[in-house]
C-alpha atoms as a PDB file:
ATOM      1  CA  UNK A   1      94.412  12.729 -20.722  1.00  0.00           C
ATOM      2  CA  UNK A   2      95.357  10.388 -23.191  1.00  0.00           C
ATOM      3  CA  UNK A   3      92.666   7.832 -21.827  1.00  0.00           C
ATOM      4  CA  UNK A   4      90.173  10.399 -21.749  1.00  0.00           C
ATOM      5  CA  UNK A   5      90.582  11.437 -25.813  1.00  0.00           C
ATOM      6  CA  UNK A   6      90.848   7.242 -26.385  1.00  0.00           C
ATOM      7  CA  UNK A   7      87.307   7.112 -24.468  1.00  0.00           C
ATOM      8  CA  UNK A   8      86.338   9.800 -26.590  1.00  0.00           C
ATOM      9  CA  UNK A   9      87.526   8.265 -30.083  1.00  0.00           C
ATOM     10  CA  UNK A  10      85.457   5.161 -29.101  1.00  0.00           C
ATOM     11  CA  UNK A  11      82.093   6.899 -28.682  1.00  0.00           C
ATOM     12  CA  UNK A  12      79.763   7.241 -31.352  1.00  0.00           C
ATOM     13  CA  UNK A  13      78.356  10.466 -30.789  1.00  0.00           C
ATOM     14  CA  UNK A  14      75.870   9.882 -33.807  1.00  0.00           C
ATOM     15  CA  UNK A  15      74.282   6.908 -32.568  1.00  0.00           C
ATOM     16  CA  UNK A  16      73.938   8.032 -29.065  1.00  0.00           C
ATOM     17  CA  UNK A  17      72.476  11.824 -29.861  1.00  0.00           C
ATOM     18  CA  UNK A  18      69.948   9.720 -32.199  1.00  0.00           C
ATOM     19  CA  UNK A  19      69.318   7.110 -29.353  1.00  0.00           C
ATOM     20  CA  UNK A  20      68.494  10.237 -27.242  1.00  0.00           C
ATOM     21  CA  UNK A  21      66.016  11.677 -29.076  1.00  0.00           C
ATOM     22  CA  UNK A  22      64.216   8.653 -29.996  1.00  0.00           C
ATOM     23  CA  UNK A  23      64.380   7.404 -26.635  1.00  0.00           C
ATOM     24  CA  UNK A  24      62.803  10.973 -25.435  1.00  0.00           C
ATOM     25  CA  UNK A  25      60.365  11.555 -28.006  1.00  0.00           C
ATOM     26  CA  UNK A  26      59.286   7.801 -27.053  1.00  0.00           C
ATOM     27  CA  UNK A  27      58.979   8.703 -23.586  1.00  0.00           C
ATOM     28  CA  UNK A  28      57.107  11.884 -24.154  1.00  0.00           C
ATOM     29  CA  UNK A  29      54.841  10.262 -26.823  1.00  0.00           C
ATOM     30  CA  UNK A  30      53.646   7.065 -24.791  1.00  0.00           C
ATOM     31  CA  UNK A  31      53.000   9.698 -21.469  1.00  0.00           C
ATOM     32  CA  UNK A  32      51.088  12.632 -23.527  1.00  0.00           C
ATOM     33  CA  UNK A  33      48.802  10.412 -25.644  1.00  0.00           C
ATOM     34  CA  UNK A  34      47.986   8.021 -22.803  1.00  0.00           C
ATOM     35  CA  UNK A  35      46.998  11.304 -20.445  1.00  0.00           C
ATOM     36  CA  UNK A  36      45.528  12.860 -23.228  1.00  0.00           C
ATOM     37  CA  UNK A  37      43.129   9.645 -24.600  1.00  0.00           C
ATOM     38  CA  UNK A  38      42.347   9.184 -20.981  1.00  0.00           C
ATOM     39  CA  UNK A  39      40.841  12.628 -20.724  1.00  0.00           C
ATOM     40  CA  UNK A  40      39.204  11.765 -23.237  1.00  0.00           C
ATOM     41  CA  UNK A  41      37.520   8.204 -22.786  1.00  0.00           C
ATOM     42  CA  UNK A  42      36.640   8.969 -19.301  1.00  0.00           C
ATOM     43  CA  UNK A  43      36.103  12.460 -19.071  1.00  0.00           C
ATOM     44  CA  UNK A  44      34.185  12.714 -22.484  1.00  0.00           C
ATOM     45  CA  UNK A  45      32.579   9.838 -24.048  1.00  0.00           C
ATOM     46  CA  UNK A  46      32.197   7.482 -20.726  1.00  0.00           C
ATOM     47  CA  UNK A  47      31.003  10.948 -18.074  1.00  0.00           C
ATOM     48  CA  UNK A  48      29.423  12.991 -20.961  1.00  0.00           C
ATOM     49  CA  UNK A  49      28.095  10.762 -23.437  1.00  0.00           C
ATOM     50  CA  UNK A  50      27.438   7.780 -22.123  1.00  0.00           C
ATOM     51  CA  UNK A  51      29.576   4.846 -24.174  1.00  0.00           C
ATOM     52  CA  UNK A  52      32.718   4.018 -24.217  1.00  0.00           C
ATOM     53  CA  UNK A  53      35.291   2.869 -26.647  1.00  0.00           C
ATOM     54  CA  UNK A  54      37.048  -0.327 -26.202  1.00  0.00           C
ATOM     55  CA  UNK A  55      39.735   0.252 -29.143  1.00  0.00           C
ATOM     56  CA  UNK A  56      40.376   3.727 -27.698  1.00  0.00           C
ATOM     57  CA  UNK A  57      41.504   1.639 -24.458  1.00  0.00           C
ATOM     58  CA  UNK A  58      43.271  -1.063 -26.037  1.00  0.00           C
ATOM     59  CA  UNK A  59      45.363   1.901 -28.210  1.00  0.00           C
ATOM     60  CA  UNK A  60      46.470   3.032 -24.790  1.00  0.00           C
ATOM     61  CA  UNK A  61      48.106  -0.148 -24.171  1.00  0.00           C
ATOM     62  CA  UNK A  62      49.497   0.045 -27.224  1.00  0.00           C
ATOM     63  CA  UNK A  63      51.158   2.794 -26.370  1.00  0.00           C
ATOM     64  CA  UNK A  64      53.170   1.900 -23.601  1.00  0.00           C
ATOM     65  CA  UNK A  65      54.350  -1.568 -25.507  1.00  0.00           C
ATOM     66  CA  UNK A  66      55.254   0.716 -28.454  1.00  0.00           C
ATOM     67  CA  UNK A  67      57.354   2.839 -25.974  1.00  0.00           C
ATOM     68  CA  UNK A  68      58.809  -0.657 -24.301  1.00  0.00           C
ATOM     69  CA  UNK A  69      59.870  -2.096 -27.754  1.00  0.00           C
ATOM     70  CA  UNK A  70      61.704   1.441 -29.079  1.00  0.00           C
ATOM     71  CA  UNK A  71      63.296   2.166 -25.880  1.00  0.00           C
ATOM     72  CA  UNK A  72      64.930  -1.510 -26.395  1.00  0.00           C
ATOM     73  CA  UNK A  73      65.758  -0.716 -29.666  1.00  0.00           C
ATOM     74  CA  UNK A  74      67.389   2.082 -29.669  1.00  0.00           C
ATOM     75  CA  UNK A  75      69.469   0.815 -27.018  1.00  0.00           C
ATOM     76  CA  UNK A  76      70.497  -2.225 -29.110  1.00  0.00           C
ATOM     77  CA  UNK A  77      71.561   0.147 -32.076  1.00  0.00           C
ATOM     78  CA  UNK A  78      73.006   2.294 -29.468  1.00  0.00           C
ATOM     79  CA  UNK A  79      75.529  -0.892 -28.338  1.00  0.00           C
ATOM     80  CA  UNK A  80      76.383  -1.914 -32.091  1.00  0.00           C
ATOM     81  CA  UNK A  81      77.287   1.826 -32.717  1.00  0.00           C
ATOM     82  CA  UNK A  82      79.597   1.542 -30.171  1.00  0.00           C
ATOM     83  CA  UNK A  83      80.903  -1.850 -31.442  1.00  0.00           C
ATOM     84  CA  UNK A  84      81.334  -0.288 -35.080  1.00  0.00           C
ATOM     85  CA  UNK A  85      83.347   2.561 -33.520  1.00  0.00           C
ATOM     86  CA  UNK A  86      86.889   3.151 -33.329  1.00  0.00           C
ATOM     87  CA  UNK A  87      89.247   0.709 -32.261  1.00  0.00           C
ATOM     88  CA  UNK A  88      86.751  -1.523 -30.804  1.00  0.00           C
ATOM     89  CA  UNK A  89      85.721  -2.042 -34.677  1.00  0.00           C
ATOM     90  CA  UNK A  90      89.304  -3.147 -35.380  1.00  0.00           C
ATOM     91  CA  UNK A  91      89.516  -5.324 -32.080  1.00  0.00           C
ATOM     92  CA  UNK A  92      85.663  -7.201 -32.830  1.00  0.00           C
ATOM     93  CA  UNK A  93      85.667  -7.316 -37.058  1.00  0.00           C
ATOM     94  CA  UNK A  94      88.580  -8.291 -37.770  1.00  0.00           C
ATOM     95  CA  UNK A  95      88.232 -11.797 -38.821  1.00  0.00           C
ATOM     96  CA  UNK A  96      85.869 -12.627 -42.264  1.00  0.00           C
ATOM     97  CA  UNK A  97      83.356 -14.227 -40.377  1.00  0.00           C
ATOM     98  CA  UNK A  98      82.873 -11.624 -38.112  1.00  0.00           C
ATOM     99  CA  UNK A  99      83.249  -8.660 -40.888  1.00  0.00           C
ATOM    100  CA  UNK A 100      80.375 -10.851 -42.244  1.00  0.00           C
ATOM    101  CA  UNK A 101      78.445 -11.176 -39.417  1.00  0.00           C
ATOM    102  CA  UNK A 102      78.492  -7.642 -38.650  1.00  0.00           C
ATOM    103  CA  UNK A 103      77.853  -6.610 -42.246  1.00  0.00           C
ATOM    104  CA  UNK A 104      74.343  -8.675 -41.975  1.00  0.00           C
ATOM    105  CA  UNK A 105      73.506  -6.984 -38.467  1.00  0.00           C
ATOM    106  CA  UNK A 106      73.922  -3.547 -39.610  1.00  0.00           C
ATOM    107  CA  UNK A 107      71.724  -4.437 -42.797  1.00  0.00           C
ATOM    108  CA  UNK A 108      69.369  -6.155 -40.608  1.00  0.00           C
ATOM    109  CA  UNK A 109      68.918  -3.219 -38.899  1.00  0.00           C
ATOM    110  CA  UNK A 110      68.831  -1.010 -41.368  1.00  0.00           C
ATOM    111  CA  UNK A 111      65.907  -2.549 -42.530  1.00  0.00           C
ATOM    112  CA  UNK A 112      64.468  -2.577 -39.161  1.00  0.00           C
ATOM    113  CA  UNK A 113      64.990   0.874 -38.699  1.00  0.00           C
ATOM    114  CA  UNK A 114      63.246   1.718 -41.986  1.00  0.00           C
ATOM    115  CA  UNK A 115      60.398   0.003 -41.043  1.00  0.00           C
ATOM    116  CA  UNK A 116      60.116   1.701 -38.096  1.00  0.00           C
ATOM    117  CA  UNK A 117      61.041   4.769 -40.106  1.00  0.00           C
ATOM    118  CA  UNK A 118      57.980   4.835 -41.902  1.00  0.00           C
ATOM    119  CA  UNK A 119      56.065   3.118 -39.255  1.00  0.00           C
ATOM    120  CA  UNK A 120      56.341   6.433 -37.058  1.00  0.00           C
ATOM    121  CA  UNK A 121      55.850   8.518 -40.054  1.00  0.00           C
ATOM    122  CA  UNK A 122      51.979   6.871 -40.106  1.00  0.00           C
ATOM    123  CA  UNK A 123      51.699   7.180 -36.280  1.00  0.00           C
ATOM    124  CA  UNK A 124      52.589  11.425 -36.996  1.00  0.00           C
ATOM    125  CA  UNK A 125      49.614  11.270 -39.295  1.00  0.00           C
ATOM    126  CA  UNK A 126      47.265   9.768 -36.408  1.00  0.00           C
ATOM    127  CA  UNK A 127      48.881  12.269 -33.717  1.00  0.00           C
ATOM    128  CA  UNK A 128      48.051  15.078 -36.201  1.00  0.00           C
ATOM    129  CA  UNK A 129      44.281  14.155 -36.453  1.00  0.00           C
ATOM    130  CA  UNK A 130      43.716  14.540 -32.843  1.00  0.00           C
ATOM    131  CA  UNK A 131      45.907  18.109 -33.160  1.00  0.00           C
ATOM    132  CA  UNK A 132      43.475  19.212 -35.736  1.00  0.00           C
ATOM    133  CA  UNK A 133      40.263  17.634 -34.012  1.00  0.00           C
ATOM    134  CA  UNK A 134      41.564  20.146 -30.943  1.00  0.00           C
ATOM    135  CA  UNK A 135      41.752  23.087 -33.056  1.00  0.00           C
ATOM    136  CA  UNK A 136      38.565  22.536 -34.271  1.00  0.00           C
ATOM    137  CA  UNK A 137      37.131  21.642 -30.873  1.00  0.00           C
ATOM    138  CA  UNK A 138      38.961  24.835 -29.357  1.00  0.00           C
ATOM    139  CA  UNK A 139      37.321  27.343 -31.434  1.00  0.00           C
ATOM    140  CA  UNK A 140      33.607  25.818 -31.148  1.00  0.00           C
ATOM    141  CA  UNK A 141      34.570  25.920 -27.357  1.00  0.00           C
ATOM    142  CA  UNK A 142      35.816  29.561 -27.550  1.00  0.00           C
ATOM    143  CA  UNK A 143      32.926  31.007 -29.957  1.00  0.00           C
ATOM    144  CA  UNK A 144      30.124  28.991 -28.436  1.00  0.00           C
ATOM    145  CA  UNK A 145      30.839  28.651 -24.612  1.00  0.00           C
ATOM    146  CA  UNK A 146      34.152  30.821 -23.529  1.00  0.00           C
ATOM    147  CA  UNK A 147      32.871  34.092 -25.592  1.00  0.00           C
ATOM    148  CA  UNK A 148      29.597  34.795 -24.060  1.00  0.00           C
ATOM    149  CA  UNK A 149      28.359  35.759 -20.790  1.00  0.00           C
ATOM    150  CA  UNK A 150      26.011  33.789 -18.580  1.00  0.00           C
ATOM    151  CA  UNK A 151      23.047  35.286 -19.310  1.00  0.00           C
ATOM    152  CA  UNK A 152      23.819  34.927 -23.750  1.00  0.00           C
ATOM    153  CA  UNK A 153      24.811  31.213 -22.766  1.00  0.00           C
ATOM    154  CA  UNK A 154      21.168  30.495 -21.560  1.00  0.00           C
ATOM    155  CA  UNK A 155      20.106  31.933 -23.806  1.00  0.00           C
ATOM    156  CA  UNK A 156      21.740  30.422 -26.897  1.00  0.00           C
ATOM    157  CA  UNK A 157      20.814  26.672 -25.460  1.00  0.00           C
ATOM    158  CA  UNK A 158      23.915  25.368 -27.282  1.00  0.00           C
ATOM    159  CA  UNK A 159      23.779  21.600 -27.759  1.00  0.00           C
ATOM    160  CA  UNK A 160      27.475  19.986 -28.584  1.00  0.00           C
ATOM    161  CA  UNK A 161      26.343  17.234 -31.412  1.00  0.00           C
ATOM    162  CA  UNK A 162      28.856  14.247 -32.258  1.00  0.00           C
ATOM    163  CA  UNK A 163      27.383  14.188 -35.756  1.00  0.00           C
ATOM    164  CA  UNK A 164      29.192  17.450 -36.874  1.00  0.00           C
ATOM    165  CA  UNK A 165      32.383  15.282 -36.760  1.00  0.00           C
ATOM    166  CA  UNK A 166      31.009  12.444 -38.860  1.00  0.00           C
ATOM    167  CA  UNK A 167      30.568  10.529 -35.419  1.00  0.00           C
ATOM    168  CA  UNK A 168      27.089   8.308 -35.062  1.00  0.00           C
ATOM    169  CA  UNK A 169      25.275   6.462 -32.499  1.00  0.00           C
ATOM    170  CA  UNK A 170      22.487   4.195 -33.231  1.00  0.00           C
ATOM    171  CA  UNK A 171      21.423   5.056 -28.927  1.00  0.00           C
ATOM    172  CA  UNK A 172      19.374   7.974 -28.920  1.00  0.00           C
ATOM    173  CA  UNK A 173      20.193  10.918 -27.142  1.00  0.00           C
ATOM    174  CA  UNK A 174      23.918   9.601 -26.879  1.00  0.00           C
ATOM    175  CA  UNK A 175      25.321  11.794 -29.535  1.00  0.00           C
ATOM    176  CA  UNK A 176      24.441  15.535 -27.910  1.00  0.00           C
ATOM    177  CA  UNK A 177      25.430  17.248 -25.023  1.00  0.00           C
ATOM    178  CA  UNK A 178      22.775  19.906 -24.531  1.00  0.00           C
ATOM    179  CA  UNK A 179      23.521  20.772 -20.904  1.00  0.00           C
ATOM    180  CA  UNK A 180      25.362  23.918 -20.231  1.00  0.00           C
ATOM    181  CA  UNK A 181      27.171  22.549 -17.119  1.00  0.00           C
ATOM    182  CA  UNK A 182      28.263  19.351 -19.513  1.00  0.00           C
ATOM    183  CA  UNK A 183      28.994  21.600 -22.671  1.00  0.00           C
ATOM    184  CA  UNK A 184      31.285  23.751 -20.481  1.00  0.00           C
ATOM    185  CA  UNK A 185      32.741  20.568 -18.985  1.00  0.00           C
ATOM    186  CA  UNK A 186      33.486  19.285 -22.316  1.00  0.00           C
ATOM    187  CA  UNK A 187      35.423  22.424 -23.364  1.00  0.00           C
ATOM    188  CA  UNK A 188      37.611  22.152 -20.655  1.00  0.00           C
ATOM    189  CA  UNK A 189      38.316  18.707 -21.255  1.00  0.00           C
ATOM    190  CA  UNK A 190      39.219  19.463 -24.527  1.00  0.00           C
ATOM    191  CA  UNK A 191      41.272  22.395 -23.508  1.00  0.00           C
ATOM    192  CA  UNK A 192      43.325  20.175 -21.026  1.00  0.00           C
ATOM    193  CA  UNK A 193      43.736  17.399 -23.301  1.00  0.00           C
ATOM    194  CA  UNK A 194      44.260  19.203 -26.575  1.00  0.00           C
ATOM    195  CA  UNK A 195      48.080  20.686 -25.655  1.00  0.00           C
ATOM    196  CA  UNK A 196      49.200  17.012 -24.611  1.00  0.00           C
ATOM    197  CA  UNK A 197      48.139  16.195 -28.239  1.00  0.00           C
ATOM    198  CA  UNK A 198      50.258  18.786 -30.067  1.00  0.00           C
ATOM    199  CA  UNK A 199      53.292  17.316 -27.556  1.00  0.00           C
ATOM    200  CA  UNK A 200      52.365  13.868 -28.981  1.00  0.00           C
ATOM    201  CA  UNK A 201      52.716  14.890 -32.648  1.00  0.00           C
ATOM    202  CA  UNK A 202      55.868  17.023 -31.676  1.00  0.00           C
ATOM    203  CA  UNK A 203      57.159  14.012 -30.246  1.00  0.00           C
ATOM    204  CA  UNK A 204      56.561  11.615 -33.222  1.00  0.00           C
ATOM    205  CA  UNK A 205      58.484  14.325 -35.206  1.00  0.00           C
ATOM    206  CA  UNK A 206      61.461  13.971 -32.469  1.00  0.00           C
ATOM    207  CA  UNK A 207      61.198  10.112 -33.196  1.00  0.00           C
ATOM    208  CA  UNK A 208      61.154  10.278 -37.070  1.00  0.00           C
ATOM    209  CA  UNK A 209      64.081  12.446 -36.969  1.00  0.00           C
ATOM    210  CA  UNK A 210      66.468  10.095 -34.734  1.00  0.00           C
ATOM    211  CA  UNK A 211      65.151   7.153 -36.487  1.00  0.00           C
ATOM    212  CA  UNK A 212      66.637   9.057 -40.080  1.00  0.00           C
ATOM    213  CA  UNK A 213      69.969   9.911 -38.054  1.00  0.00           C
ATOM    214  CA  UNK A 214      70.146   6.072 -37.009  1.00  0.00           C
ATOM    215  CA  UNK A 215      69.712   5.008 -40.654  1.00  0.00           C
ATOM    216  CA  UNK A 216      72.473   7.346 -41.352  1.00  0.00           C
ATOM    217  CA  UNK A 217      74.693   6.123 -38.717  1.00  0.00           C
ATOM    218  CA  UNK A 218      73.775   2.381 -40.054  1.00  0.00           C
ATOM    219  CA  UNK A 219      74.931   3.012 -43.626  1.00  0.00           C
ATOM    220  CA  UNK A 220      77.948   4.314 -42.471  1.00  0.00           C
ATOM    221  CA  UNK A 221      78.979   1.749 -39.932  1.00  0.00           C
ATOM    222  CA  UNK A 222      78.086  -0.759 -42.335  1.00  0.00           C
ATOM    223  CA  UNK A 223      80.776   1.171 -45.235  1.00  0.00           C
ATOM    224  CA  UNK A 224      82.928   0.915 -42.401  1.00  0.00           C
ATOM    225  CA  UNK A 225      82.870  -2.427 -41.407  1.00  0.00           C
ATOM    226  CA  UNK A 226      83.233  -3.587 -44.967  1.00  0.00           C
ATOM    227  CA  UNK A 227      86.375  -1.629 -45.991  1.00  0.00           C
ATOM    228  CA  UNK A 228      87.512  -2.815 -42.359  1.00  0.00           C
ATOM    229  CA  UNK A 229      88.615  -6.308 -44.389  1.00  0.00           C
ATOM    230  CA  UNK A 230      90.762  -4.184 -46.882  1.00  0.00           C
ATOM    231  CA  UNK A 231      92.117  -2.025 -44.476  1.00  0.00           C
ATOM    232  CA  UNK A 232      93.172  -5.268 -42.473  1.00  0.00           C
ATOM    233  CA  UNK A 233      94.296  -7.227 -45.161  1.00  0.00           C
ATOM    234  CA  UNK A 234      96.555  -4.113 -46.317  1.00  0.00           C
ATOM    235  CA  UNK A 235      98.078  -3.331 -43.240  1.00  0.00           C
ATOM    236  CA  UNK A 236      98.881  -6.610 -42.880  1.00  0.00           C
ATOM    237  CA  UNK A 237     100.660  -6.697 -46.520  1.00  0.00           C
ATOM    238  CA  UNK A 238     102.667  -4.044 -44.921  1.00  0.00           C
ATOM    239  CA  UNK A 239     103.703  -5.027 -42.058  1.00  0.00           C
ATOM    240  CA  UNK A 240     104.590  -8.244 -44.015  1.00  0.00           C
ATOM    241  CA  UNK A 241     106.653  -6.626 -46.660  1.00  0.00           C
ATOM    242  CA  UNK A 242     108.294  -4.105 -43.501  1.00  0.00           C
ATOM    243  CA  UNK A 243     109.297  -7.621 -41.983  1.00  0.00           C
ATOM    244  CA  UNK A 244     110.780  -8.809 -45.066  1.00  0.00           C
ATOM    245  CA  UNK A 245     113.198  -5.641 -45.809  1.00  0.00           C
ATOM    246  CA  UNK A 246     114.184  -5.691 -41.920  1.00  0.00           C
ATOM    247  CA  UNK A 247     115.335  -9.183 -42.018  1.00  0.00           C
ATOM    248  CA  UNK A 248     117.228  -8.512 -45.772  1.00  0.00           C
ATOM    249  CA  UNK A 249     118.925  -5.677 -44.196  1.00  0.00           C
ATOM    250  CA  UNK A 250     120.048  -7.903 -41.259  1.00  0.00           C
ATOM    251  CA  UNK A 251     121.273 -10.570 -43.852  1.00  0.00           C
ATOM    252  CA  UNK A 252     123.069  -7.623 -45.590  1.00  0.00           C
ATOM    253  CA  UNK A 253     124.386  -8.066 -49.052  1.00  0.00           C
ATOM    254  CA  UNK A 254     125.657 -11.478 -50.358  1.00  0.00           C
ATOM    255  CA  UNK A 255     129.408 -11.773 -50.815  1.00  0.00           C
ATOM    256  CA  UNK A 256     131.003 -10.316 -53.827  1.00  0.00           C
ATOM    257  CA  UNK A 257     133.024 -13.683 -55.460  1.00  0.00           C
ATOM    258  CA  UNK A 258     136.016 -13.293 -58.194  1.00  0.00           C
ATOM    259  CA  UNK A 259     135.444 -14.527 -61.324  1.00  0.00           C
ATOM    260  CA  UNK A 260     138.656 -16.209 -60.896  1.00  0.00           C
ATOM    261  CA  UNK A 261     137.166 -17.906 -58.208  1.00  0.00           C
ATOM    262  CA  UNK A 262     135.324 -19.849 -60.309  1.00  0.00           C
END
């Protein structure tokens, strides 16, 4: 039992619930926007319009190497807050070079992580354009297409026009979907992609958070580890003067000598 509340001492429950929720929100992130710009570059712009968009596809490989590098990195802060835990802080800083050396990492990483910080703040502001590009999207799709009847929707000969969103091609006839079969189709592209979108930005939110607990958890383990010195070089100072009443106490007193001795 002892063991188990020693394990428990050692664990830095800080690091690893923010290592958990960046590590998820990563996860969910990378798999939600690469579904969700796939609906869209193939099912949209390549099936219904005609063109592609070669940055759209190289910002899905983006994706997964952004997932890659924070997965790794949240590991590696996950590791040093164990190191900077507990006893096993005691047993790895306890020399000046290595108080030193662990002083840097956890700066170095602070840094790092504040990069990152604000790095996934910017990426939330991307995710939330495509949110609000669905909510727009979803009511056209509802007032236009989902709201009428068969018979109203051949009648209304609804064309879908890229130009309303600021988007335009010098092709003709490669910025309009006119075609009710196509306009529907569109819709319900939209409607499937759009919710993996809001999951995207929900997940960037998930990120920005653990990344702001990890800076936490790096401030204090770096407080930590630079006391640690103090604390070391006091309890040695103790120990020392403990050593040094033990061994006068041995001795015992020195002998009482007669003046007349003398």
């Amino acid at each position: 039992m002892a063991g188990f509340f020693e394990c428990l001492g050692r664990t830095p429950f800080a690091s690893l619930l923010a290592a958990i929720m960046v590590i998820t929100g990563t996860c969910v992130f990378c798999g939600t926007s690469f579904k969700a710009l796939q609906l869209i570059i193939v099912g949209v712009f390549n099936n219904l319009f005609g063109f592609s968009l070669n940055w759209l596809e190289v910002l899905q490989v983006m994706f997964v190497v952004i997932g890659a590098v924070m997965g790794c990195f949240a590991i590696v802060l996950l590791i040093f807050g164990f190191l900077a835990t507990g006893a096993t802080r005691s047993n790895i800083y306890s020399g000046a070079k290595c108080i030193m050396g662990g002083r840097i990492t956890a700066a170095f990483f602070m840094i790092i992580s504040y990069i990152l910080t604000l790095g996934w703040l910017a990426m939330s502001s991307v995710a939330m354009v495509g949110v609000v590009v669905y909510a727009a999207m979803e009511s056209i799709c509802n007032f236009e297409i989902y709201s009428k009847s068969a018979q109203e929707l051949t009648d209304s000969k609804y064309c879908f026009n890229l130009t309303r969103f600021g988007v335009y091609r010098e092709e003709k006839n490669t910025d309009s979907v006119c075609d009710l079969a196509n306009v529907r189709a569109l819709c319900n592209k939209v409607t499937e992609a759009g919710p993996l979108f809001c999951v995207a930005f929900g997940a960037t939110i998930l990120i920005v958070i653990g990344m702001i607990h990890f800076l936490i958890t790096l401030a204090a383990n770096y407080t930590r580890i630079k006391i640690s010195r103090e604390l070391t070089d006091y309890r040695d100072a103790v120990e020392m003067e403990e050593l040094d009443v033990h061994s006068t106490e041995k001795k015992g007193p020195p002998p009482y000598r007669d003046a007349s001795d003398i």
